[in-house]
C-alpha atoms as a PDB file:
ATOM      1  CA  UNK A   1      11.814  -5.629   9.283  1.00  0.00           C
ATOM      2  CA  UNK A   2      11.579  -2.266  10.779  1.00  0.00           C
ATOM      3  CA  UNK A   3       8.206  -0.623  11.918  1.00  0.00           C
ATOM      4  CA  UNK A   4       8.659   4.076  11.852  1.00  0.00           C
ATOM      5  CA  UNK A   5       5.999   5.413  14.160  1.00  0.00           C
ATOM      6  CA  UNK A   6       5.796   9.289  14.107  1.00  0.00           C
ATOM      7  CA  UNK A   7       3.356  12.313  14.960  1.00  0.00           C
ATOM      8  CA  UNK A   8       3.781  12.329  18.528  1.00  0.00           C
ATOM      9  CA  UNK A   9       3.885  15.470  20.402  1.00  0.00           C
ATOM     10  CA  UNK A  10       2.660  18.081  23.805  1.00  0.00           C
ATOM     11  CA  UNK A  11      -0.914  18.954  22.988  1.00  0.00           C
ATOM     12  CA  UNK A  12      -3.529  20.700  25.121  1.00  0.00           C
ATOM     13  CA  UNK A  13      -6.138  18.464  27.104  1.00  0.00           C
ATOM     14  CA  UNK A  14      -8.641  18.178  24.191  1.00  0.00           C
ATOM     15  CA  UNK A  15      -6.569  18.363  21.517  1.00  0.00           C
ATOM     16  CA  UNK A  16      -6.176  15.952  18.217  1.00  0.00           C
ATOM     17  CA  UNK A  17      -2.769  14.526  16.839  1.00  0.00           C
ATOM     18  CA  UNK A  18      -2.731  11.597  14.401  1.00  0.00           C
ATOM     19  CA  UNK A  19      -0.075   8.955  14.489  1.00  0.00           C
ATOM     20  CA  UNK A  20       1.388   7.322  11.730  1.00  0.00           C
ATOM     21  CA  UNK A  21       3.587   4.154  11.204  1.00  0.00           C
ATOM     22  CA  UNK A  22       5.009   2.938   8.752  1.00  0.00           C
ATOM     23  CA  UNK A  23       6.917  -0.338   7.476  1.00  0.00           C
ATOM     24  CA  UNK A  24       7.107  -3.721   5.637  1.00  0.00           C
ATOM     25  CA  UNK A  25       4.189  -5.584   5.595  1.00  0.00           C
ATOM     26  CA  UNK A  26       5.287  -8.408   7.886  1.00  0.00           C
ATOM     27  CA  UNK A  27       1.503  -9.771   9.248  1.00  0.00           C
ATOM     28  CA  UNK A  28      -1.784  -8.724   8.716  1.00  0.00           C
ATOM     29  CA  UNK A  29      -2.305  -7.064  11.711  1.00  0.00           C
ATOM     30  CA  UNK A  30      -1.069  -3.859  13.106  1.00  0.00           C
ATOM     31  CA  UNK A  31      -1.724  -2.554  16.565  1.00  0.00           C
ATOM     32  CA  UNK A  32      -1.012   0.350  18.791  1.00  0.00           C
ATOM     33  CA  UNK A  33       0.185   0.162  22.251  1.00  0.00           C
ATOM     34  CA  UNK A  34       1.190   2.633  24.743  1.00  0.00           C
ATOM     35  CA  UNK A  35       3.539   2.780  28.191  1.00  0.00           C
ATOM     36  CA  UNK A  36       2.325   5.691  30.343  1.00  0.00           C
ATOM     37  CA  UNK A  37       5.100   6.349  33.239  1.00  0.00           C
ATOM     38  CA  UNK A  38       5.136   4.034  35.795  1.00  0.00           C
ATOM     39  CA  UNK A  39       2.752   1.355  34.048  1.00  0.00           C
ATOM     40  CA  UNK A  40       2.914  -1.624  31.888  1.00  0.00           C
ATOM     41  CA  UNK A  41       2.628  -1.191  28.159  1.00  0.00           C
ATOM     42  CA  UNK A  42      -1.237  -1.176  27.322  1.00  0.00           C
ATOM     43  CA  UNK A  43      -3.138  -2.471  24.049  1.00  0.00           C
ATOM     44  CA  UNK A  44      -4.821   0.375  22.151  1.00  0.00           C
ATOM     45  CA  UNK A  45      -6.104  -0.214  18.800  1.00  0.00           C
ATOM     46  CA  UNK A  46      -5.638  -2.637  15.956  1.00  0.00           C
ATOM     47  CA  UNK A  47      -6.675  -3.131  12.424  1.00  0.00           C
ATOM     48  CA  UNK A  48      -6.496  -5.844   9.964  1.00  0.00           C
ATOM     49  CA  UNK A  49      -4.965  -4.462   6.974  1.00  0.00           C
ATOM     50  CA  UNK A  50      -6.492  -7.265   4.632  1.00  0.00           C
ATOM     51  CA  UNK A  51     -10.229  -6.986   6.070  1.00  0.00           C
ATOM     52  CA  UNK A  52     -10.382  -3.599   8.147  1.00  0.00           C
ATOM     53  CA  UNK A  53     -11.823  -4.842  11.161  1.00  0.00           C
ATOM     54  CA  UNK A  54     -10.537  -2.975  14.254  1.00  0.00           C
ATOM     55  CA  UNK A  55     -10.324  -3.304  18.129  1.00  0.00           C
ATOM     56  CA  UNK A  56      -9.974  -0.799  20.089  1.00  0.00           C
ATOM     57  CA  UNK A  57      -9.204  -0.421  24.588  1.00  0.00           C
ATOM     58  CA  UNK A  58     -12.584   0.526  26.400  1.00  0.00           C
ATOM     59  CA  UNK A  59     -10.595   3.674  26.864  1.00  0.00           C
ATOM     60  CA  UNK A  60     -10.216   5.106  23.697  1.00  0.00           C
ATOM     61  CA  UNK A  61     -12.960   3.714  22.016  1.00  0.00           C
ATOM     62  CA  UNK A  62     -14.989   6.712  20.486  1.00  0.00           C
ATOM     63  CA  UNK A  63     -12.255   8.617  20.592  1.00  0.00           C
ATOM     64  CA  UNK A  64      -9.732   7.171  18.743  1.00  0.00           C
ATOM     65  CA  UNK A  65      -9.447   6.032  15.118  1.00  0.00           C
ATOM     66  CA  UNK A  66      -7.461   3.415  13.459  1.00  0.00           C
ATOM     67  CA  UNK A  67      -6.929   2.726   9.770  1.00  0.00           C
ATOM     68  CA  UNK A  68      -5.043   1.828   7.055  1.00  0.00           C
ATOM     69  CA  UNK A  69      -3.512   2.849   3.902  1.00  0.00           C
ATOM     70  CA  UNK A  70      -2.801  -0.949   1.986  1.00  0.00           C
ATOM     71  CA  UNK A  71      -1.055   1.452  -0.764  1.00  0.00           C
ATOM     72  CA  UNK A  72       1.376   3.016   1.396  1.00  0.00           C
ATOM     73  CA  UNK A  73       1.975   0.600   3.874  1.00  0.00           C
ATOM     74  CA  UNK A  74       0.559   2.894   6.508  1.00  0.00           C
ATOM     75  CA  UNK A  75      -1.359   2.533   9.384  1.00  0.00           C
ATOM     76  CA  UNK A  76      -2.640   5.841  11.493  1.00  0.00           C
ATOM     77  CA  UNK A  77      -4.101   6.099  14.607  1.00  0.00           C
ATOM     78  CA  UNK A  78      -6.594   9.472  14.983  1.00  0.00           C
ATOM     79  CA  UNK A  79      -6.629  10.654  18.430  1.00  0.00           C
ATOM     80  CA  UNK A  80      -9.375  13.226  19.370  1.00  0.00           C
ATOM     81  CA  UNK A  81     -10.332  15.100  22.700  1.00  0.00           C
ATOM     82  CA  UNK A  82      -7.031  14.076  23.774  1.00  0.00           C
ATOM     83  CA  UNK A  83      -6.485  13.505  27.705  1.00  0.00           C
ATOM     84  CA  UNK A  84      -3.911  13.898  30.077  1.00  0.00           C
ATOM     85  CA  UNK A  85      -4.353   9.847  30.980  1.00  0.00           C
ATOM     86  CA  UNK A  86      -3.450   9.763  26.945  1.00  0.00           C
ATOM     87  CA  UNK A  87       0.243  10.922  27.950  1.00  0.00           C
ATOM     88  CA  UNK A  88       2.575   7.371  27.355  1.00  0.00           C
ATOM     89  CA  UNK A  89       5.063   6.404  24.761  1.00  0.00           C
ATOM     90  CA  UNK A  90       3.154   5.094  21.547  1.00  0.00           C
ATOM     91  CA  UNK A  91       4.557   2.193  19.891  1.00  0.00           C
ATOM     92  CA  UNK A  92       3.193   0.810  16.552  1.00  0.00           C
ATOM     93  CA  UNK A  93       3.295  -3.232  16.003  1.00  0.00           C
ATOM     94  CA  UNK A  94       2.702  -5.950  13.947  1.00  0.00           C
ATOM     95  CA  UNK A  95       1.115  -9.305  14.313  1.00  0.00           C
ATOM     96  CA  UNK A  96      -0.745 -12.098  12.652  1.00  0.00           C
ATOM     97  CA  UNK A  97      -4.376 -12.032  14.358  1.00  0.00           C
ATOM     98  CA  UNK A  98      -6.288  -8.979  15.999  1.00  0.00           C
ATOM     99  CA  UNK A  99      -5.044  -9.729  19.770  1.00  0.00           C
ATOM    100  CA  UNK A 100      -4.518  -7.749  22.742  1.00  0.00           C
ATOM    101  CA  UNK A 101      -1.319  -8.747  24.299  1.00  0.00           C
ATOM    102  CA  UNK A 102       2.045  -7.228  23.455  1.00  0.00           C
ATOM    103  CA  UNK A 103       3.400 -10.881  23.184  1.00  0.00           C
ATOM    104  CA  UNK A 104       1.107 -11.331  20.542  1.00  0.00           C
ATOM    105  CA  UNK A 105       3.158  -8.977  18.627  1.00  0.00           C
ATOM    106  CA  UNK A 106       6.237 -10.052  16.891  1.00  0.00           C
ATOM    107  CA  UNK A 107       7.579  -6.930  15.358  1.00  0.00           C
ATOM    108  CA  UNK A 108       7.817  -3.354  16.762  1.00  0.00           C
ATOM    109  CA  UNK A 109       8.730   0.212  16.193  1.00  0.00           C
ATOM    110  CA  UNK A 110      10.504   3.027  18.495  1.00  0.00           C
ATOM    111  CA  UNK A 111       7.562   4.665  19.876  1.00  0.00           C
ATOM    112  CA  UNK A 112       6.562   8.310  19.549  1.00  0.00           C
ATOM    113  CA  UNK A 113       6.099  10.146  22.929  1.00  0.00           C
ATOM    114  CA  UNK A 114       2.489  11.819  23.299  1.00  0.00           C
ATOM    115  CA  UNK A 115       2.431  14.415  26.017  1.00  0.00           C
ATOM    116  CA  UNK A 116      -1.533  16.111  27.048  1.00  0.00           C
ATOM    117  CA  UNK A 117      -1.153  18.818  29.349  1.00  0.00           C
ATOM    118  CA  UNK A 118      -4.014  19.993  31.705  1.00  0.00           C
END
């Protein structure tokens, strides 16, 4: 079981970019997390793909989007008035329940590097 995240990139502070992944649907749930340098990886967002109901990080909430295509087998993350504390290596996962840890997470993808500039 593979997870693809894409749509990373170097934005402006302020900025939007919208992050996909992609993969078998292994679980219900799929989550984003993110490693900024120096830190621990950090939960972001997470959907249920069955029921929609999301959690996002104090953080990002109102700022950042998650959702689901059941179709496609996608899940995207919308990031708006992007900051340069949003600069970390994104990495799509999937679990079984809406949880916050990344050992909740069985199943991961390679990460897409989002760099906000000042």
């Amino acid at each position: 079981v593979q997870l693809q995240a894409s749509g990373g990139g170097l934005v402006q502070a302020g900025a939007s970019l919208r992050l996909s992944c992609v993969g078998s649907m292994v679980g219900d749930v799929r989550a984003w997390f993110r490693r900024a340098p120096g830190k621990e990886r950090e939960f972001v967002a997470a959907i249920s793909t069955s029921g929609g109901a999301t959690e996002y990080a104090d953080s990002v909430k109102d700022r950042f989007i998650i959702s689901r295509d059941r179709a496609s087998h996608m899940v995207h993350l919308q990031m708006q008035r992007l900051k340069p504390e949003d600069t970390a290596v994104y990495y799509c996962a999937a679990g079984d329940y809406l949880r916050f840890q990344p050992s909740d997470y069985g199943t991961w993808g390679q990460g897409t590097l989002v760099t906000v500039s000042s």
